[in-house]
PDB file of N, CA and C in Angstrom:
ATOM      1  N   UNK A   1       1.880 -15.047  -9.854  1.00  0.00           N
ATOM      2  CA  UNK A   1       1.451 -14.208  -8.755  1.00  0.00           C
ATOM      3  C   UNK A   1       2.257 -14.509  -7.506  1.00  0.00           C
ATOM      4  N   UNK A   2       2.800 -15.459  -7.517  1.00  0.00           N
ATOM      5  CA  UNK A   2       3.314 -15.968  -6.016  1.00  0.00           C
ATOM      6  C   UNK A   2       4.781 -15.442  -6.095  1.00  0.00           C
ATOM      7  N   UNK A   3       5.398 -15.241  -7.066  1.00  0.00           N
ATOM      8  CA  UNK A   3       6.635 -14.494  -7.043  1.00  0.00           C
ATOM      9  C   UNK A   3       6.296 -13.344  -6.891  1.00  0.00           C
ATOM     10  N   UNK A   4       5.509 -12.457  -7.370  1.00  0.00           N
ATOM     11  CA  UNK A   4       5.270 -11.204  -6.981  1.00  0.00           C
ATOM     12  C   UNK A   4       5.039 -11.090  -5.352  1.00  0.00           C
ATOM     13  N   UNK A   5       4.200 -12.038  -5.034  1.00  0.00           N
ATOM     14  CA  UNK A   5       3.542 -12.100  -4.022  1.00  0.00           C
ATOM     15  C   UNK A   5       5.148 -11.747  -2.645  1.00  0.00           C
ATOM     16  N   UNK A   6       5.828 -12.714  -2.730  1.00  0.00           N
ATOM     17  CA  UNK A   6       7.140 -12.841  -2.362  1.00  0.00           C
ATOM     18  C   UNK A   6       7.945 -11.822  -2.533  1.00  0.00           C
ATOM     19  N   UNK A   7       8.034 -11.253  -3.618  1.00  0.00           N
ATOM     20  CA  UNK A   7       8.936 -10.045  -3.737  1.00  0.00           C
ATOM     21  C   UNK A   7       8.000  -8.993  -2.784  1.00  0.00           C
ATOM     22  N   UNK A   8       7.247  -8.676  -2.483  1.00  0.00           N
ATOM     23  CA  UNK A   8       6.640  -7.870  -1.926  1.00  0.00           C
ATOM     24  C   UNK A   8       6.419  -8.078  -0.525  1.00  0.00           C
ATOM     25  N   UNK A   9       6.319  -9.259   0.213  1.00  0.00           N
ATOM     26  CA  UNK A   9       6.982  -9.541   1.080  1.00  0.00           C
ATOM     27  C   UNK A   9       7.879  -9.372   1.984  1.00  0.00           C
ATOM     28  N   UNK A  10       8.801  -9.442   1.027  1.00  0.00           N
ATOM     29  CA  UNK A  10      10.446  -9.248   1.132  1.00  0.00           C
ATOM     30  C   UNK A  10      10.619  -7.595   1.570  1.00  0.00           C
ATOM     31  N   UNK A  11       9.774  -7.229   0.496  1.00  0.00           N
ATOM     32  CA  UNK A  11      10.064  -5.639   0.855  1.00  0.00           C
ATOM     33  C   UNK A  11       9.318  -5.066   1.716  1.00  0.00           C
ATOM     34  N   UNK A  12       8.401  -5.275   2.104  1.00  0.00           N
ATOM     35  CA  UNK A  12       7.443  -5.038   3.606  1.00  0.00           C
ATOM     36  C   UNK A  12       8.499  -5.384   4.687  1.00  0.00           C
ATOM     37  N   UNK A  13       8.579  -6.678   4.802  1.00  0.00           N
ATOM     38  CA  UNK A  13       9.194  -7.323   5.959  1.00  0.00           C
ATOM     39  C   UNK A  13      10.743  -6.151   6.241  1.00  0.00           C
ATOM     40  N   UNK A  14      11.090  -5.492   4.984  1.00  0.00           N
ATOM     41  CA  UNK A  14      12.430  -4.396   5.523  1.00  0.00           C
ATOM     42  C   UNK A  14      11.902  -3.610   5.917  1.00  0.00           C
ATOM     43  N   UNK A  15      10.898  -2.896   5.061  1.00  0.00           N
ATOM     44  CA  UNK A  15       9.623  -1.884   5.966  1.00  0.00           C
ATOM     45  C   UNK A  15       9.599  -1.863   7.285  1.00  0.00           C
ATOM     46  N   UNK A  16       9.159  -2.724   7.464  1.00  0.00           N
ATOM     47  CA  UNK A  16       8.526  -2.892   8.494  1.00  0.00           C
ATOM     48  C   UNK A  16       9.650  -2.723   9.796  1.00  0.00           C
ATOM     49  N   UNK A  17      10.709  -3.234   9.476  1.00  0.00           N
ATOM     50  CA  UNK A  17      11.836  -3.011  10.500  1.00  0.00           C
ATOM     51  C   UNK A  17      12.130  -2.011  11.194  1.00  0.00           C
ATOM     52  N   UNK A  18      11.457  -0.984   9.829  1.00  0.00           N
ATOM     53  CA  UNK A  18      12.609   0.513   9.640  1.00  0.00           C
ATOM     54  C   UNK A  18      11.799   1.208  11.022  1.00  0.00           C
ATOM     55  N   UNK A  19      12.573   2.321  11.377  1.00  0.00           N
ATOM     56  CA  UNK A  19      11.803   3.333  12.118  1.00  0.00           C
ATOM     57  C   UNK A  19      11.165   4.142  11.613  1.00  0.00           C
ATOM     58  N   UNK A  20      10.077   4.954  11.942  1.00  0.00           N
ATOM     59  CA  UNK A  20       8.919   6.059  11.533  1.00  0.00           C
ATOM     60  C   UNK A  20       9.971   6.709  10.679  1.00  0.00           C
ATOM     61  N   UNK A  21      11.033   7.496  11.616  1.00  0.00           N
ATOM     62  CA  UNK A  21      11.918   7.886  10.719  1.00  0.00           C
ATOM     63  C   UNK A  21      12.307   7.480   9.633  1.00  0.00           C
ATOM     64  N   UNK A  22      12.922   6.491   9.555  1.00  0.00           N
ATOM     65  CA  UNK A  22      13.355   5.643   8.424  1.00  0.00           C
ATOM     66  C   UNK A  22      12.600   5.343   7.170  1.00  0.00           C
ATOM     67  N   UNK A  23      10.899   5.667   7.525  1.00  0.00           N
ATOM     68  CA  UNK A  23       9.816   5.384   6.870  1.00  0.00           C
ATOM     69  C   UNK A  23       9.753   6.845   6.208  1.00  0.00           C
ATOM     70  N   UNK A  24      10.203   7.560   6.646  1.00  0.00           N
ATOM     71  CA  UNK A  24      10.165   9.023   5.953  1.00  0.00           C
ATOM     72  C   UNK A  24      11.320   9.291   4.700  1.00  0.00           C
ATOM     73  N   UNK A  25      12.303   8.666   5.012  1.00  0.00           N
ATOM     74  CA  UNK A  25      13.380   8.548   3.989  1.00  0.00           C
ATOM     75  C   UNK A  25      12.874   7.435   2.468  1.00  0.00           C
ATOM     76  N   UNK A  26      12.221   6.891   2.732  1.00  0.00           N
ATOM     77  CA  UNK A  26      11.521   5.778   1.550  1.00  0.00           C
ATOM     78  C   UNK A  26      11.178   6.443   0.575  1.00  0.00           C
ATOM     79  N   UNK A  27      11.104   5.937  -0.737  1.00  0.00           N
ATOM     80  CA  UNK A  27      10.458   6.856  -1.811  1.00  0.00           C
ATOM     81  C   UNK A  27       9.305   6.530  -1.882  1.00  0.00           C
ATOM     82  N   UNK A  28       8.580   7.658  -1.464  1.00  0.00           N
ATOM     83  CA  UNK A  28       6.561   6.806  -1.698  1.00  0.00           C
ATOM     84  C   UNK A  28       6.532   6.377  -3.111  1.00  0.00           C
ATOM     85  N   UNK A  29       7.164   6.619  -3.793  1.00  0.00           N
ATOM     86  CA  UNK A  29       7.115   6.053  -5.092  1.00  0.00           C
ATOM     87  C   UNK A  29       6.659   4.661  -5.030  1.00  0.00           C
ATOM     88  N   UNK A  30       8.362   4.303  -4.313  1.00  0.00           N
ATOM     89  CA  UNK A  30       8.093   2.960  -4.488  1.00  0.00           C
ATOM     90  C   UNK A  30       7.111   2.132  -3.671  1.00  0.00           C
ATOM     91  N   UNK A  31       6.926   2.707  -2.749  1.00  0.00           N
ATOM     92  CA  UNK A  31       5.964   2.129  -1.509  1.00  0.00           C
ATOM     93  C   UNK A  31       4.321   2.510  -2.442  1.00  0.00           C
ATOM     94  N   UNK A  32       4.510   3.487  -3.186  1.00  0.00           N
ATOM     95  CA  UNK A  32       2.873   3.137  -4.184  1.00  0.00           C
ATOM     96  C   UNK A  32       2.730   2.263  -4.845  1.00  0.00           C
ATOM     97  N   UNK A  33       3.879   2.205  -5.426  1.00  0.00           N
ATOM     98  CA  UNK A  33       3.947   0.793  -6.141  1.00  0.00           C
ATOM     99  C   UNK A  33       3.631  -0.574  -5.705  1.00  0.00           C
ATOM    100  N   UNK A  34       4.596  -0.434  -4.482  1.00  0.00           N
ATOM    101  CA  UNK A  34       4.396  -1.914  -3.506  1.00  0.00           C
ATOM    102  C   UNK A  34       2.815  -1.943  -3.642  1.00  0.00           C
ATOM    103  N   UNK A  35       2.439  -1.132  -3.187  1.00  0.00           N
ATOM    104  CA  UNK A  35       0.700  -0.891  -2.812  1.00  0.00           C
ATOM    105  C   UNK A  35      -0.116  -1.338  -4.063  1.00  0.00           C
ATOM    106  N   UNK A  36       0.164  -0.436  -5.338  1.00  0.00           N
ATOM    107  CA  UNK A  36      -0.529  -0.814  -6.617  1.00  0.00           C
ATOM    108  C   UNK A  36      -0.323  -2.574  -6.729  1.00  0.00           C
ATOM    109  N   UNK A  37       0.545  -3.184  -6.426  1.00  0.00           N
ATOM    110  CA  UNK A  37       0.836  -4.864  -6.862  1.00  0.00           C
ATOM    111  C   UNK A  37       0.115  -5.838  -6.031  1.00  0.00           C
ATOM    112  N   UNK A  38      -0.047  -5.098  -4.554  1.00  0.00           N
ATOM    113  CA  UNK A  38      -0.650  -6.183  -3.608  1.00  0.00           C
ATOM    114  C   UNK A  38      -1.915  -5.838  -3.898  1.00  0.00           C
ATOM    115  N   UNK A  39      -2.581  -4.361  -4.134  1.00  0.00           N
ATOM    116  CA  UNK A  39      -3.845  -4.189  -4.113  1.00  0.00           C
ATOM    117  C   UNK A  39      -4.377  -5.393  -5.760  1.00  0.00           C
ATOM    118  N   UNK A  40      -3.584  -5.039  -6.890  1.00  0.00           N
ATOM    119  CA  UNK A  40      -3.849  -5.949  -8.053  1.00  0.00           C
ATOM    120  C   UNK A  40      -4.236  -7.408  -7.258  1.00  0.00           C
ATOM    121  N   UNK A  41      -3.221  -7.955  -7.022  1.00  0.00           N
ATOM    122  CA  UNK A  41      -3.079  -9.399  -6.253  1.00  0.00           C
ATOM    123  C   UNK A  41      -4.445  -9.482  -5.590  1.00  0.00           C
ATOM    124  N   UNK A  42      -4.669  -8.691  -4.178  1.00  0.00           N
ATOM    125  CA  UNK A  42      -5.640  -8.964  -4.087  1.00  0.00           C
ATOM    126  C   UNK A  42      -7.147  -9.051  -4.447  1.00  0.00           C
ATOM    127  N   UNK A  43      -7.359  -7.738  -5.324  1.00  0.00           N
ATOM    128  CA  UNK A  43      -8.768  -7.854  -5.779  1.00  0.00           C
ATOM    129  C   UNK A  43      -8.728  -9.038  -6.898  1.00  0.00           C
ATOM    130  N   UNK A  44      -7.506  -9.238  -7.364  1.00  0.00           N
ATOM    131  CA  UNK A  44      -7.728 -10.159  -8.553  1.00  0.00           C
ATOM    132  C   UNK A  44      -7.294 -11.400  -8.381  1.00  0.00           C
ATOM    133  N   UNK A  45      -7.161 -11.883  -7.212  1.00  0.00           N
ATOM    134  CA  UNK A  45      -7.018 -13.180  -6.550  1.00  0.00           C
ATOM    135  C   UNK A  45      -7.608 -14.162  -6.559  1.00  0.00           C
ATOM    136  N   UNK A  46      -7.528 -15.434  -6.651  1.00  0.00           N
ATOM    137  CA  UNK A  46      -9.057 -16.043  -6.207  1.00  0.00           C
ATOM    138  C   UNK A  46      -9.248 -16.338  -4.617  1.00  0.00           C
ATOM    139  N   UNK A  47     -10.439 -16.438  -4.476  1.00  0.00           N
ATOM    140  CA  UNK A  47     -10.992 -15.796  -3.389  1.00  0.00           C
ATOM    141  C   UNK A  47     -10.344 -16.953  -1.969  1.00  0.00           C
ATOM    142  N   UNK A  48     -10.559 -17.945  -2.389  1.00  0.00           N
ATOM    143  CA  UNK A  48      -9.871 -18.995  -2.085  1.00  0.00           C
ATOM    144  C   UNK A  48      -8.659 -19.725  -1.512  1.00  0.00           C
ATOM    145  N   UNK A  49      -7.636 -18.254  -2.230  1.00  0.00           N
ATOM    146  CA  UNK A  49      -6.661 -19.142  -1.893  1.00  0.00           C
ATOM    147  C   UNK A  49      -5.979 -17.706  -0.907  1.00  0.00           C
ATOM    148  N   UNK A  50      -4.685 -18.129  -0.242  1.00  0.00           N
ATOM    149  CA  UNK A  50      -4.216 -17.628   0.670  1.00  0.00           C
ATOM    150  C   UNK A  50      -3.502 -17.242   0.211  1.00  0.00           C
ATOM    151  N   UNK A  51      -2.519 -16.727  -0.933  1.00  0.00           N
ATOM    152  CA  UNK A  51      -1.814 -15.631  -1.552  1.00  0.00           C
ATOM    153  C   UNK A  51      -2.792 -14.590  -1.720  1.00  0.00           C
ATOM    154  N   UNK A  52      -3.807 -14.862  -1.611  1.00  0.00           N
ATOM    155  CA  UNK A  52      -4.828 -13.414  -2.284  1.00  0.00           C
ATOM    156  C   UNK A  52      -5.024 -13.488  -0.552  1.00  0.00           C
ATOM    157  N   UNK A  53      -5.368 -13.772   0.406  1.00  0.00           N
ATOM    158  CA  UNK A  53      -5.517 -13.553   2.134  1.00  0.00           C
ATOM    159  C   UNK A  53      -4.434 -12.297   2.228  1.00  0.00           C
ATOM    160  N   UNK A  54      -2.988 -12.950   1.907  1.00  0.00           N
ATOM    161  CA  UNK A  54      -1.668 -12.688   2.565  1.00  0.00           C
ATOM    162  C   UNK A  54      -1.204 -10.871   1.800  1.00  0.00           C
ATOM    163  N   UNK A  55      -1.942 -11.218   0.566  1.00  0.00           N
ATOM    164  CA  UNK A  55      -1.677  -9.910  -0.046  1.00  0.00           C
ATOM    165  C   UNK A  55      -2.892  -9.172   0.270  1.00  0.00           C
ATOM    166  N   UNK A  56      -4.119  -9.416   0.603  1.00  0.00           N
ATOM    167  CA  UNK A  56      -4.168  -8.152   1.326  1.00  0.00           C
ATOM    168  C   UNK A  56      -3.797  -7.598   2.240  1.00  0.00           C
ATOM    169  N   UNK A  57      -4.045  -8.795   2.803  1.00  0.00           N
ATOM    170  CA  UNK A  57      -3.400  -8.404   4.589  1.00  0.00           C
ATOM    171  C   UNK A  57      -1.684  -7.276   4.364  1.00  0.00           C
ATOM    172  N   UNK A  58      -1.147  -7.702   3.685  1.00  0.00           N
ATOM    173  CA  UNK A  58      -0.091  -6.921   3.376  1.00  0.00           C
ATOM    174  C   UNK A  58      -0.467  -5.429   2.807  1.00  0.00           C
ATOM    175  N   UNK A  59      -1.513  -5.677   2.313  1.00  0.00           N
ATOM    176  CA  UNK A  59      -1.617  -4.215   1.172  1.00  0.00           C
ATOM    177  C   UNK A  59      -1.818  -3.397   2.409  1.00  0.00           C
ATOM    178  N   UNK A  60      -3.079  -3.923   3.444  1.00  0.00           N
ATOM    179  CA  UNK A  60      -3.253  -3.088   4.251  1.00  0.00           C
ATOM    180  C   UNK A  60      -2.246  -2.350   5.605  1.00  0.00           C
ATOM    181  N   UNK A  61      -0.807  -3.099   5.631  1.00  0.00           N
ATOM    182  CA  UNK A  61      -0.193  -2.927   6.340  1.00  0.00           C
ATOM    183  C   UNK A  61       0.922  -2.106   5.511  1.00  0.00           C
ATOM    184  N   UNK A  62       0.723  -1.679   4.290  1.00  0.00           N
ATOM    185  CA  UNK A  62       1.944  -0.605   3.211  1.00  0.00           C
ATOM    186  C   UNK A  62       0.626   0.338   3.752  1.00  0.00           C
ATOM    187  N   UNK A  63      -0.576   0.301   3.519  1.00  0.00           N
ATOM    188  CA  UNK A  63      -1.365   1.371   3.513  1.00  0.00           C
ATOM    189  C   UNK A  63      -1.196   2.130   5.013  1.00  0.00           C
ATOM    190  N   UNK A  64      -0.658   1.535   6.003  1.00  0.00           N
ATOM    191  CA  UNK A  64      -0.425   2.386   7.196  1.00  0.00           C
ATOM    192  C   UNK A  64       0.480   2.890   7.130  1.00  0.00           C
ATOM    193  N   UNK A  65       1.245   2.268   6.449  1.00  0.00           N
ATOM    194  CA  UNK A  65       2.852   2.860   6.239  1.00  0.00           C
ATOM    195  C   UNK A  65       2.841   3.983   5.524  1.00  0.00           C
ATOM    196  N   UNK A  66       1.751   4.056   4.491  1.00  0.00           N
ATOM    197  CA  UNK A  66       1.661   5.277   3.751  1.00  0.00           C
ATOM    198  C   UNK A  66       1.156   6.272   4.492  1.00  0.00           C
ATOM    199  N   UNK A  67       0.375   5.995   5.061  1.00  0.00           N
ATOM    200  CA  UNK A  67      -0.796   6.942   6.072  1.00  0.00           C
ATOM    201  C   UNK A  67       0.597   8.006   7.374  1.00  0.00           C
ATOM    202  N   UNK A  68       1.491   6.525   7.391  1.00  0.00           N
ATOM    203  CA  UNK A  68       2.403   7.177   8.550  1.00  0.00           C
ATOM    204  C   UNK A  68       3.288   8.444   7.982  1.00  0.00           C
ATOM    205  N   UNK A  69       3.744   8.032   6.308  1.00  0.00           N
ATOM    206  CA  UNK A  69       4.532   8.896   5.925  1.00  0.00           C
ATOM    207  C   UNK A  69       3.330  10.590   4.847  1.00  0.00           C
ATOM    208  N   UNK A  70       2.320  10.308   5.640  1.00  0.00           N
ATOM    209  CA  UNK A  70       1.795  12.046   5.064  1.00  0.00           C
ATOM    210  C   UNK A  70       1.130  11.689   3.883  1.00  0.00           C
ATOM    211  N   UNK A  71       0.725  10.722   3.237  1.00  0.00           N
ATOM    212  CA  UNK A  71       0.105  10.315   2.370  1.00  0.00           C
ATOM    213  C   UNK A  71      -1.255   9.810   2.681  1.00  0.00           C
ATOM    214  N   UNK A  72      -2.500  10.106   1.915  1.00  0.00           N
ATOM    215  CA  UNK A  72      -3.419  10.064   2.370  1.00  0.00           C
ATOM    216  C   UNK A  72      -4.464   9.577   0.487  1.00  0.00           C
ATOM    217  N   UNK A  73      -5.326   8.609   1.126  1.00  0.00           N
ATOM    218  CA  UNK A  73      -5.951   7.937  -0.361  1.00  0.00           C
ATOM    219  C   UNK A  73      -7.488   8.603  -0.786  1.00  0.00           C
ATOM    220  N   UNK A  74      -6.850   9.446  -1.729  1.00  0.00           N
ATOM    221  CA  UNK A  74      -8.678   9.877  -2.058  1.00  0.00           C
ATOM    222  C   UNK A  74      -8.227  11.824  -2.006  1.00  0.00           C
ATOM    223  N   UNK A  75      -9.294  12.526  -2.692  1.00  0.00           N
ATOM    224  CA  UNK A  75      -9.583  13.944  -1.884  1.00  0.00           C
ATOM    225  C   UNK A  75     -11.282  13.890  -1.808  1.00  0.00           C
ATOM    226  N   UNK A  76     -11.532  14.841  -1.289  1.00  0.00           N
ATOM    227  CA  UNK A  76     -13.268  15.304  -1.227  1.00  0.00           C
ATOM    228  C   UNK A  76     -13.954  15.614  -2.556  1.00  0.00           C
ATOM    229  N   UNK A  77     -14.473  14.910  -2.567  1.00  0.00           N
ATOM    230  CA  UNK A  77     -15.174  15.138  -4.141  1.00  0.00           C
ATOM    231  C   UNK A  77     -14.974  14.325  -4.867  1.00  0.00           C
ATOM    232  N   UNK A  78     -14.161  13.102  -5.262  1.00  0.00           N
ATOM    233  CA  UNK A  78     -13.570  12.032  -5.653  1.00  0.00           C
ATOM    234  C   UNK A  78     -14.685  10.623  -5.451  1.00  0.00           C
ATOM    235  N   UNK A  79     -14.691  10.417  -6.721  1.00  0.00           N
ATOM    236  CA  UNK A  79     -15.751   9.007  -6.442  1.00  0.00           C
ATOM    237  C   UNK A  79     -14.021   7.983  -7.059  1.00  0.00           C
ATOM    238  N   UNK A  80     -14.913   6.950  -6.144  1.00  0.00           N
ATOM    239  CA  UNK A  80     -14.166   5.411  -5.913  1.00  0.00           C
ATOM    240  C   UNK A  80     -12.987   5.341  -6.676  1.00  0.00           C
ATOM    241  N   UNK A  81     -13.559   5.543  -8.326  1.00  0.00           N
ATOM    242  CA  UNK A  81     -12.443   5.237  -9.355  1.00  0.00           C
ATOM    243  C   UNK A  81     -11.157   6.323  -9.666  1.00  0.00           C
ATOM    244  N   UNK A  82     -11.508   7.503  -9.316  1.00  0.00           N
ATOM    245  CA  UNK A  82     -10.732   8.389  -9.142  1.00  0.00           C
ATOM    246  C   UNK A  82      -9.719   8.552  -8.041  1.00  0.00           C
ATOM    247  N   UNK A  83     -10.142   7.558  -6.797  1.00  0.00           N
ATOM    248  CA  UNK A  83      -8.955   8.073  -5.483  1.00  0.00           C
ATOM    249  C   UNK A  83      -7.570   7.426  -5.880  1.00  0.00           C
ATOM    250  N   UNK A  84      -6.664   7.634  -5.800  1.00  0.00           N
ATOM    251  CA  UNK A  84      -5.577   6.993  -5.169  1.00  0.00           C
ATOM    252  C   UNK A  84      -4.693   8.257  -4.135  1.00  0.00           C
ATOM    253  N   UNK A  85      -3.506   7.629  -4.094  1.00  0.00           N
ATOM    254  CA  UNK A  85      -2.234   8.063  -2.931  1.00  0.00           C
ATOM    255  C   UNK A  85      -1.572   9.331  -3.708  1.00  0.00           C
ATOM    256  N   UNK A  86      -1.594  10.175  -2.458  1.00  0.00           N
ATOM    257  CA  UNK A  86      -1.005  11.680  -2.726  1.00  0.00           C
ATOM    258  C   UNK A  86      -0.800  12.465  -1.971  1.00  0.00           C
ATOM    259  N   UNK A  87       0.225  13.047  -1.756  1.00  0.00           N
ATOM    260  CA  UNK A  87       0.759  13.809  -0.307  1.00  0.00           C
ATOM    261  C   UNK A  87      -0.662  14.413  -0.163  1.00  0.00           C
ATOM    262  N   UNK A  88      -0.512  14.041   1.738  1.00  0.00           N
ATOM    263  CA  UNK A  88      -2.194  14.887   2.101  1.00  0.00           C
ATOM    264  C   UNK A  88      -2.255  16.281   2.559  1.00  0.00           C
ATOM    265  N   UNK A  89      -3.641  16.774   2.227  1.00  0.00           N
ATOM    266  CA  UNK A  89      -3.575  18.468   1.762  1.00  0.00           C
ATOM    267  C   UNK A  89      -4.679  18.717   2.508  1.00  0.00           C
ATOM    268  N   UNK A  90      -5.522  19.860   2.747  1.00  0.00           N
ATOM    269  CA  UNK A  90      -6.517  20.263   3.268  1.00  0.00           C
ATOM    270  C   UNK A  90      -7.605  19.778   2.533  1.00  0.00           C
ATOM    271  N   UNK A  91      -7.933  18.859   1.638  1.00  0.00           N
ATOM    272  CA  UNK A  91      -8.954  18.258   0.697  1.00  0.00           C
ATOM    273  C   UNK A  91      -8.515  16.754   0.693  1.00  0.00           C
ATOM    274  N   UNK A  92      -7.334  16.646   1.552  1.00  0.00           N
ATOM    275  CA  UNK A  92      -7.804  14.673   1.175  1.00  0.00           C
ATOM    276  C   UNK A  92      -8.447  14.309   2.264  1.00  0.00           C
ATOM    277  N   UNK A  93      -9.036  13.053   1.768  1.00  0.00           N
ATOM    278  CA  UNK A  93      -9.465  12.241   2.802  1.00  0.00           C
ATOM    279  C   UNK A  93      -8.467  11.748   3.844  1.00  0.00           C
ATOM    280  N   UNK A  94      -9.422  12.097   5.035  1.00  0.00           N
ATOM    281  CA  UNK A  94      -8.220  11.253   6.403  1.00  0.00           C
ATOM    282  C   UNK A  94      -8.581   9.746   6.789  1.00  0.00           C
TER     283      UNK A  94
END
């Protein structure tokens, strides 16, 4: 987990550099992805330790990033297990 943990990191921390703009050129692909690995990490962490802290704290800072680039988690009508990330439409959640 801690190599993952690190690789993901790595790739936030360029994120994070970029401009809004720059954040628009990204492939949400991969930035879902980033998201799918930290969110794993964290729910499946132990509770305890601070790789599972650091990856959420991270998940939640791709999740703005997603939010910034038009992506939005969930639509209306969608219970829990059903939401994830998908360009946002007049039915997703804001």
């Amino acid at each position: 987990m801690r190599g993952q943990l690190g690789r993901c990191l790595v790739f936030f921390a360029a994120l994070s550099s970029s401009t809004a703009v720059g954040a628009q050129s990204l492939a949400a692909g991969d930035v879902i992805s980033i998201y799918r690995d930290l969110n794993e990490m964290c729910r499946g962490g132990a509770g305890d330790a601070s790789s599972t802290d650091k990856a959420c704290e991270v998940r939640e800072k791709v999740s703005k990033l997603l939010k910034q680039m038009d992506y939005c988690f969930g639509k209306k009508g969608e219970s829990g297990g059903e939401m994830w990330w998908h360009r946002c439409t007049a039915n997703s959640l804001r």
